[in-house]
C-alpha atoms as a PDB file:
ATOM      1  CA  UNK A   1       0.000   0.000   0.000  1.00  0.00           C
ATOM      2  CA  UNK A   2       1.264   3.074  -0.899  1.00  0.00           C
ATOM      3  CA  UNK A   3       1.501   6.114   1.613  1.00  0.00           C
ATOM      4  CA  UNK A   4      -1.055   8.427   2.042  1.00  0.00           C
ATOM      5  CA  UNK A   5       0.336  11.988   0.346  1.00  0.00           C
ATOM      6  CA  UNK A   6      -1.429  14.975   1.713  1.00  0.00           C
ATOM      7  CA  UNK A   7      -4.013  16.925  -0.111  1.00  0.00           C
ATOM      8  CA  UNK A   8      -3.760  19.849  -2.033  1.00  0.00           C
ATOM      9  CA  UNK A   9      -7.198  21.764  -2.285  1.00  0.00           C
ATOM     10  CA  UNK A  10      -7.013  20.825  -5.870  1.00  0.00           C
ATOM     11  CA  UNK A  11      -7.384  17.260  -5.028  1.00  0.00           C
ATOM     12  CA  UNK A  12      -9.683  18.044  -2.207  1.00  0.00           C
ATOM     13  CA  UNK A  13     -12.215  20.072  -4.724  1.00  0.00           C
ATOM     14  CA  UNK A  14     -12.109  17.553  -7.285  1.00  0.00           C
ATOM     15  CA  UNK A  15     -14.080  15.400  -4.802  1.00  0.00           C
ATOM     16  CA  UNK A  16     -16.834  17.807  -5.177  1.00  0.00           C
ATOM     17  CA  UNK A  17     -19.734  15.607  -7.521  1.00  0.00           C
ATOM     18  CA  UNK A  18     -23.019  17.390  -8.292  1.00  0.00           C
ATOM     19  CA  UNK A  19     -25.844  15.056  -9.459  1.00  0.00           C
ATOM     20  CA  UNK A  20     -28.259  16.418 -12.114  1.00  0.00           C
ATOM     21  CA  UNK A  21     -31.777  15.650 -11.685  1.00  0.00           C
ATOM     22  CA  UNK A  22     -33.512  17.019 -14.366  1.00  0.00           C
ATOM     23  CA  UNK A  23     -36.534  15.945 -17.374  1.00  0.00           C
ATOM     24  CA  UNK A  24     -35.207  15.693 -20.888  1.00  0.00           C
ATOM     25  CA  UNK A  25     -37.501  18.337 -21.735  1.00  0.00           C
ATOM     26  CA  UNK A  26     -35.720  20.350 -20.155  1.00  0.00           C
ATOM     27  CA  UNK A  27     -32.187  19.045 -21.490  1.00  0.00           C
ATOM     28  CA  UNK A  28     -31.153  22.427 -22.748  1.00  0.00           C
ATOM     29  CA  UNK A  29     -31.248  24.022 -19.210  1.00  0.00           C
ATOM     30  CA  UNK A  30     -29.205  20.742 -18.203  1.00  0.00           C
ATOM     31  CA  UNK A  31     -26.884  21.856 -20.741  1.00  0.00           C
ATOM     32  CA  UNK A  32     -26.548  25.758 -19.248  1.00  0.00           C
ATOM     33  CA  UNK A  33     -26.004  24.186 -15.951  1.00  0.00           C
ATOM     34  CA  UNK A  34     -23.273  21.610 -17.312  1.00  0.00           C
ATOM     35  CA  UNK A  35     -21.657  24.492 -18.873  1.00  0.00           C
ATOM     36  CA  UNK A  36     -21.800  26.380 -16.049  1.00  0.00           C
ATOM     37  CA  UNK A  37     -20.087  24.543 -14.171  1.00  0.00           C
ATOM     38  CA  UNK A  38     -17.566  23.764 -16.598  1.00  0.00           C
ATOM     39  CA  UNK A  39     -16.429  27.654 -17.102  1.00  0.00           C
ATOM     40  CA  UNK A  40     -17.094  28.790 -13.024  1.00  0.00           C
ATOM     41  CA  UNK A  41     -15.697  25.142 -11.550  1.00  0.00           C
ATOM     42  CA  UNK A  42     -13.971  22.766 -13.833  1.00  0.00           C
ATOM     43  CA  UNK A  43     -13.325  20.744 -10.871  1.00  0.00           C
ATOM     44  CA  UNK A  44     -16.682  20.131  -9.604  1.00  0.00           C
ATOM     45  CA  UNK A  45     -17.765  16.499 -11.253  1.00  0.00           C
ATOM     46  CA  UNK A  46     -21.219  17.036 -12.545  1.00  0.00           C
ATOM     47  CA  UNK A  47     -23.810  13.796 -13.284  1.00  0.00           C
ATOM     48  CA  UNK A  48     -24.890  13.733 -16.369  1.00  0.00           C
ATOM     49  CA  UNK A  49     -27.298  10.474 -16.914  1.00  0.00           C
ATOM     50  CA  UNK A  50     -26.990  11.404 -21.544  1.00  0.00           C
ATOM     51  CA  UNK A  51     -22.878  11.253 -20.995  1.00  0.00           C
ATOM     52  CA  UNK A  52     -22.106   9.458 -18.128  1.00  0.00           C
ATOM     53  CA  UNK A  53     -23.859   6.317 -18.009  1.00  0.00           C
ATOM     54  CA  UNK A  54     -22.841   3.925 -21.214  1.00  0.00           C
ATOM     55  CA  UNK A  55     -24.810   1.998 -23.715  1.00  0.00           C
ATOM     56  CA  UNK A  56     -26.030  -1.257 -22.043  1.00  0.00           C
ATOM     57  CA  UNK A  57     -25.443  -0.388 -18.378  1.00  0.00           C
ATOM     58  CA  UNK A  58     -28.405  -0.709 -15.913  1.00  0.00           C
ATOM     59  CA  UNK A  59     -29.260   2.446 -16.147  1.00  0.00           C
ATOM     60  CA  UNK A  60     -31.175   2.103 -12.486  1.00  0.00           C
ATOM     61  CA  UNK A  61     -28.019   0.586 -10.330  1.00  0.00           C
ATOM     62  CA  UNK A  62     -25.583   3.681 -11.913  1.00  0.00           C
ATOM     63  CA  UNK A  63     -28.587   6.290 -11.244  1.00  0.00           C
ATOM     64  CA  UNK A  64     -28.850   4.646  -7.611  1.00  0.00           C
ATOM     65  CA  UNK A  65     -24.416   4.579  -7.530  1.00  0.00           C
ATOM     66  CA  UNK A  66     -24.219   8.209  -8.432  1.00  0.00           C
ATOM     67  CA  UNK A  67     -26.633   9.787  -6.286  1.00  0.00           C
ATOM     68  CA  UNK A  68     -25.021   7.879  -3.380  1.00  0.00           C
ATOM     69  CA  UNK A  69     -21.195   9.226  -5.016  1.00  0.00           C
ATOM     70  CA  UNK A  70     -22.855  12.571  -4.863  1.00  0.00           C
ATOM     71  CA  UNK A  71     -22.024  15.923  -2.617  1.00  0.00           C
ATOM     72  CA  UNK A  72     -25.209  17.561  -3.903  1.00  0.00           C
ATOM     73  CA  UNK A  73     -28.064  16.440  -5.935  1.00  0.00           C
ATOM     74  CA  UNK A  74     -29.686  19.932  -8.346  1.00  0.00           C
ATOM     75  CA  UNK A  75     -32.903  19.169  -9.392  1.00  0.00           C
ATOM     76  CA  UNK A  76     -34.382  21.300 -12.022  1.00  0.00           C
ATOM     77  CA  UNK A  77     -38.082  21.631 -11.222  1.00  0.00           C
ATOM     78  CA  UNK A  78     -40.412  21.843 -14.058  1.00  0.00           C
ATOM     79  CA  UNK A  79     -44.031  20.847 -14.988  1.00  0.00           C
ATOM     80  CA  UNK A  80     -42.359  18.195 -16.767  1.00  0.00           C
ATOM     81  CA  UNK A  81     -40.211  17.204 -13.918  1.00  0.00           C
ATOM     82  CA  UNK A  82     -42.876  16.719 -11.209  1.00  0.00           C
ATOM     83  CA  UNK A  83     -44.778  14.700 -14.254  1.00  0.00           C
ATOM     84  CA  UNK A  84     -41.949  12.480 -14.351  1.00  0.00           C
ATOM     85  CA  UNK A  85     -41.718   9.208 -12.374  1.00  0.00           C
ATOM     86  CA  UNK A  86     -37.880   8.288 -12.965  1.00  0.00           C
ATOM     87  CA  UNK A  87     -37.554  12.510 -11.690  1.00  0.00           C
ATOM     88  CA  UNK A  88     -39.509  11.800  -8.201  1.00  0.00           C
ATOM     89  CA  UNK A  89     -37.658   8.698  -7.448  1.00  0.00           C
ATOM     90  CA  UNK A  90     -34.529  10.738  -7.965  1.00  0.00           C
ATOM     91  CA  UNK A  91     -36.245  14.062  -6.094  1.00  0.00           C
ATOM     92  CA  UNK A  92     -37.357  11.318  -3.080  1.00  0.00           C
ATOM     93  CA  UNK A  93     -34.247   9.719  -2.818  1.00  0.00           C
ATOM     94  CA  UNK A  94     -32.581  13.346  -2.748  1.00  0.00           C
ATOM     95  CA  UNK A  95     -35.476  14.693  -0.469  1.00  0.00           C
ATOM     96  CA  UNK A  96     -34.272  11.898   2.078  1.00  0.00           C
ATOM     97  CA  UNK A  97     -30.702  12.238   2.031  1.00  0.00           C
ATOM     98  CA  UNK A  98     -31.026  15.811   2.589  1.00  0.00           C
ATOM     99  CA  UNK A  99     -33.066  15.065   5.390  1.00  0.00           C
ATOM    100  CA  UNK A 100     -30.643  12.829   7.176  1.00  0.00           C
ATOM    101  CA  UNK A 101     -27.441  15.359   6.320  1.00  0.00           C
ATOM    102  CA  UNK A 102     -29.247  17.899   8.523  1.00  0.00           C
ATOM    103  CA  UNK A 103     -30.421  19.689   5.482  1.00  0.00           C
ATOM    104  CA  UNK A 104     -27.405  20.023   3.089  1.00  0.00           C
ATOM    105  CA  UNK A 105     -27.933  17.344   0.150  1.00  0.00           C
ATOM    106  CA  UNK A 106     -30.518  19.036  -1.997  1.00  0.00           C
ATOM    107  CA  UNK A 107     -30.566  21.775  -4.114  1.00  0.00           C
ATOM    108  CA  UNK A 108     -33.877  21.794  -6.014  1.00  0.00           C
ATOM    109  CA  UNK A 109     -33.552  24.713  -8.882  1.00  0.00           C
ATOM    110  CA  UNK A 110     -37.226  26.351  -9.891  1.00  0.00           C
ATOM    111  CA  UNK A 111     -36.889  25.906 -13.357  1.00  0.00           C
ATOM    112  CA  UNK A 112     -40.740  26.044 -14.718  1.00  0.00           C
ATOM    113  CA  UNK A 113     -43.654  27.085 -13.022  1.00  0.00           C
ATOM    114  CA  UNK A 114     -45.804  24.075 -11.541  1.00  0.00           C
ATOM    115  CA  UNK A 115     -49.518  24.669 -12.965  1.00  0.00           C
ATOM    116  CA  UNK A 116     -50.924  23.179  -8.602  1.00  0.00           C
ATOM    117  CA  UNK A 117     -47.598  24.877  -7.346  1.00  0.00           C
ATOM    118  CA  UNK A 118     -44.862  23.277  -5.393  1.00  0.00           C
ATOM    119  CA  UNK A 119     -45.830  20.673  -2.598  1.00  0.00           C
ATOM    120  CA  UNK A 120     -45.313  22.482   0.767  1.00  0.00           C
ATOM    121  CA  UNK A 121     -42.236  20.061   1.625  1.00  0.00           C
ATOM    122  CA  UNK A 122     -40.529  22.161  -1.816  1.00  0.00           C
ATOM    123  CA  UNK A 123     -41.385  25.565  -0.230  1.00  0.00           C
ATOM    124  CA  UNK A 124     -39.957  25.212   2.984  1.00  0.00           C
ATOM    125  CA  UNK A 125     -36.676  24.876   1.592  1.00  0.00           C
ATOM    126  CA  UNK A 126     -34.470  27.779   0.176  1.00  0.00           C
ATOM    127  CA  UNK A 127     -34.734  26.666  -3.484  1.00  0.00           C
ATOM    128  CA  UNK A 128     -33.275  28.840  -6.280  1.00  0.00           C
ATOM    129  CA  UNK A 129     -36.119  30.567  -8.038  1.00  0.00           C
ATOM    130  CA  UNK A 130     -35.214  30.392 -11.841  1.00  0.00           C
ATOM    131  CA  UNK A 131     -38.645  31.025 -13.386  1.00  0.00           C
ATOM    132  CA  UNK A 132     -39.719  31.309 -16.121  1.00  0.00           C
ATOM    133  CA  UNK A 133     -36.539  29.509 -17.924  1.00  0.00           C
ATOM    134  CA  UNK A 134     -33.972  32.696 -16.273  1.00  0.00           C
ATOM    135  CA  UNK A 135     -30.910  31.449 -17.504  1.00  0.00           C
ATOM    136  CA  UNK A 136     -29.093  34.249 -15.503  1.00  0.00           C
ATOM    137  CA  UNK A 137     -30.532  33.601 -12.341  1.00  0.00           C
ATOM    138  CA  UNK A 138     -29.583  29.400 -13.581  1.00  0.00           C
ATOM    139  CA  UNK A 139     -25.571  31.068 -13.604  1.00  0.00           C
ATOM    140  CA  UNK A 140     -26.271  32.206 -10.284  1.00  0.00           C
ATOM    141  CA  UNK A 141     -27.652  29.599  -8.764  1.00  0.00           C
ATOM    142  CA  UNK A 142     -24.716  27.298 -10.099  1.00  0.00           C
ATOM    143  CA  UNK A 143     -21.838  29.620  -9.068  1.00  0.00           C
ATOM    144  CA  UNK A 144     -23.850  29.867  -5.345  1.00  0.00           C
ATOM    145  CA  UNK A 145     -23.587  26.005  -5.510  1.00  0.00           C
ATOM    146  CA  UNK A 146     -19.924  25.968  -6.786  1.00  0.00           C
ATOM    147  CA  UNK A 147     -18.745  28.017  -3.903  1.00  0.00           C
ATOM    148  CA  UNK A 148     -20.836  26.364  -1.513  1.00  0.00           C
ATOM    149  CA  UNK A 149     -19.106  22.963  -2.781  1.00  0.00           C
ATOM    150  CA  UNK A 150     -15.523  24.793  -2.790  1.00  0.00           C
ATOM    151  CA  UNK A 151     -16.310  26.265   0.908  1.00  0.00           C
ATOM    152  CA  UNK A 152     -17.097  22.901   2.340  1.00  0.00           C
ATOM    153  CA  UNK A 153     -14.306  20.901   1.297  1.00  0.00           C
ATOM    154  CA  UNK A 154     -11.911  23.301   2.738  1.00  0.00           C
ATOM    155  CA  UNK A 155     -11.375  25.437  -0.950  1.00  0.00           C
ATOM    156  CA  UNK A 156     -11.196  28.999  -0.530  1.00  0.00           C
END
């Protein structure tokens, strides 16, 4: 076994993994916030489910895998999201860890108005309010999660 080497905050932030919850009708916000990310925090690992899981996987197990991997799960909240079934499994699992971190897993994005509104649970946390499709306020939201992600792994 080789010795442990200490870590620079370069290895320390590339810990930093970001799971993307999101509909695939709304794959081209998915894209701003990959992008995002990319240009404000190369470092942070973002989830992708198009990119990152491969042709002939099960597709549930590497969903399941990455969420558990994850530092944060962003779920972009949309009509079509809260329509979704695979999108509430990911949104309950997410709702649950965040519950038993004390609060600091998810980071649900307000993407798209919800026709009934958001279920009460939604609104009581501090979600980023992105309506209707605010791809500046999207930037925001992703460079507020970048530093959060940078702040708690010790990155200043």
């Amino acid at each position: 076994r080789a010795p442990a080497r200490a870590q620079s905050s370069a290895d320390v932030t590339a810990g930093a993994r970001v799971f993307l919850s999101f509909s695939s009708k709304d794959a081209a916000a998915a894209d701003r916030i990959v992008a995002a990310f990319a240009a404000g925090a190369p470092e942070v690992r973002v989830f992708d489910f198009r990119r990152d899981i491969e042709i002939g996987v099960a597709y549930q197990r590497e969903v399941d895998a990455a969420l558990k991997r994850s530092d944060r799960a962003l779920c972009l909240v949309s009509p079509d999201y809260m329509a979704s079934g695979e999108c509430l499994e990911e949104l309950m699992v997410a709702r649950l860890r965040n519950k038993r971190s004390g609060f600091g897993f998810l980071w649900p994005v307000y993407w798209r108005n919800v026709p009934d509104g958001l279920e009460e649970w939604i609104q009581i946390l501090n979600y980023a309010d992105c309506r209707e499709c605010d791809s500046v306020r999207l930037e925001t939201a992703v460079r507020a999660l970048a530093a959060q992600l940078a702040s708690r792994q010790g990155v200043r």
